[in-house]
Protein backbone atom coordinates (compact mmCIF):
# COMPACT_ATOMS: atom_id res chain seq x y z
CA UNK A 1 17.30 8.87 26.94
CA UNK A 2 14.02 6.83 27.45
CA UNK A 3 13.32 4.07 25.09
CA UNK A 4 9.93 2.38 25.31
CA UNK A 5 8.99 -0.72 23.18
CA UNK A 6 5.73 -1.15 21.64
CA UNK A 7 4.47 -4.63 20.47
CA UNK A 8 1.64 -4.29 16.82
CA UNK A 9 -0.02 -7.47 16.25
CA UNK A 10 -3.10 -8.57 14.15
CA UNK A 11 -5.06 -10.13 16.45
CA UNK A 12 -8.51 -8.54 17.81
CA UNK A 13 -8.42 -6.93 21.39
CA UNK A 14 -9.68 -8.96 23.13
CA UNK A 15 -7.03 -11.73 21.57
CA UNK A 16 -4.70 -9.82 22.34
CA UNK A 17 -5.84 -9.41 26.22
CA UNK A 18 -6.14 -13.35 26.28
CA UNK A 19 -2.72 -13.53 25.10
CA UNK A 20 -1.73 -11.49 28.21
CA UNK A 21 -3.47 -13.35 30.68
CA UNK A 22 -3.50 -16.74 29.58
CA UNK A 23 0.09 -17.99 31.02
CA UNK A 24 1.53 -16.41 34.05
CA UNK A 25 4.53 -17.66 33.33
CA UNK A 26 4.83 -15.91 30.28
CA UNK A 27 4.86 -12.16 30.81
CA UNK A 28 5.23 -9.27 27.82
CA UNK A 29 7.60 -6.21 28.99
CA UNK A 30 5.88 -4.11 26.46
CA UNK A 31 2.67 -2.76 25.95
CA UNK A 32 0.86 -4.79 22.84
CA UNK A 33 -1.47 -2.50 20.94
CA UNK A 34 -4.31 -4.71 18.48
CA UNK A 35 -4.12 -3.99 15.14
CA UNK A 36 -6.71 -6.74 13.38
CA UNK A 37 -7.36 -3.77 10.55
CA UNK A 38 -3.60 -3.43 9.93
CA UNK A 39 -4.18 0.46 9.93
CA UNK A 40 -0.59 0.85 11.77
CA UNK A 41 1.04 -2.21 9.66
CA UNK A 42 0.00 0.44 6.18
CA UNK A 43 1.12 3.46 8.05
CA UNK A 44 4.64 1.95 8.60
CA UNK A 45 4.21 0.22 5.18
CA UNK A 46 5.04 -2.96 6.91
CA UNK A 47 2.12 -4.41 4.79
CA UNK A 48 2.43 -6.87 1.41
CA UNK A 49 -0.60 -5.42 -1.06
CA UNK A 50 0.62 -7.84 -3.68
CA UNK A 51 0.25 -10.64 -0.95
CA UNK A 52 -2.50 -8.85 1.12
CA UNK A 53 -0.77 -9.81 4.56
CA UNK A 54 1.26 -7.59 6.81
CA UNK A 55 5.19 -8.03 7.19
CA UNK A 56 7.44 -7.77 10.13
CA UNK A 57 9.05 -4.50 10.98
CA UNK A 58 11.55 -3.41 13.85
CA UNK A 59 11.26 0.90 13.86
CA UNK A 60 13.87 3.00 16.01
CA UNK A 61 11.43 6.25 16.63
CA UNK A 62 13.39 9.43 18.60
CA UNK A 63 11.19 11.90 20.98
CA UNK A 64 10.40 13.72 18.45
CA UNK A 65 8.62 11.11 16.15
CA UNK A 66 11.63 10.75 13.63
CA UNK A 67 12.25 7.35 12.65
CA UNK A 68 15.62 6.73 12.81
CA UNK A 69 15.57 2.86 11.97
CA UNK A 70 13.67 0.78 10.16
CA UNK A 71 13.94 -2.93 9.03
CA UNK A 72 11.25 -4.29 7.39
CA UNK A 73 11.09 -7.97 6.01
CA UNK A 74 8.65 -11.12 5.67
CA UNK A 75 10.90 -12.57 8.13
CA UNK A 76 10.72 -12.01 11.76
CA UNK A 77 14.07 -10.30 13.35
């Protein structure tokens, strides 16, 4: 079974390419997709409208684009 992790974050893309390059001693295992419209934060409803802000969310997705677990909170992990 393959399992491949996928980091959202708000930040612009070309933030988020800084934020790859800026430390070599910091590295990211994952791939980090920029989400500064919060398009994929609505689609997982990992997004406050009462607040306007997005939330943090953890999402267990199989092959075949099930989720199979979700945690969603305004606290990370």
């Amino acid at each position: 079974l393959g399992v491949e992790i996928v980091a959202v974050g708000t930040d612009d893309l070309e933030a988020t390419r800084r934020l790859r390059s800026q430390d070599e001693s910091i590295s990211f295992p994952m791939p980090l997709l920029a989400d500064p419209t919060l398009e994929v934060f609505r689609r997982y409803r990992c997004h406050d409208d009462f607040e306007g802000q997005p939330l943090h969310g953890t999402f267990l997705i199989d092959p075949e684009g099930n989720v199979r677990f979700r945690r969603i909170s305004a606290d990370p992990f």
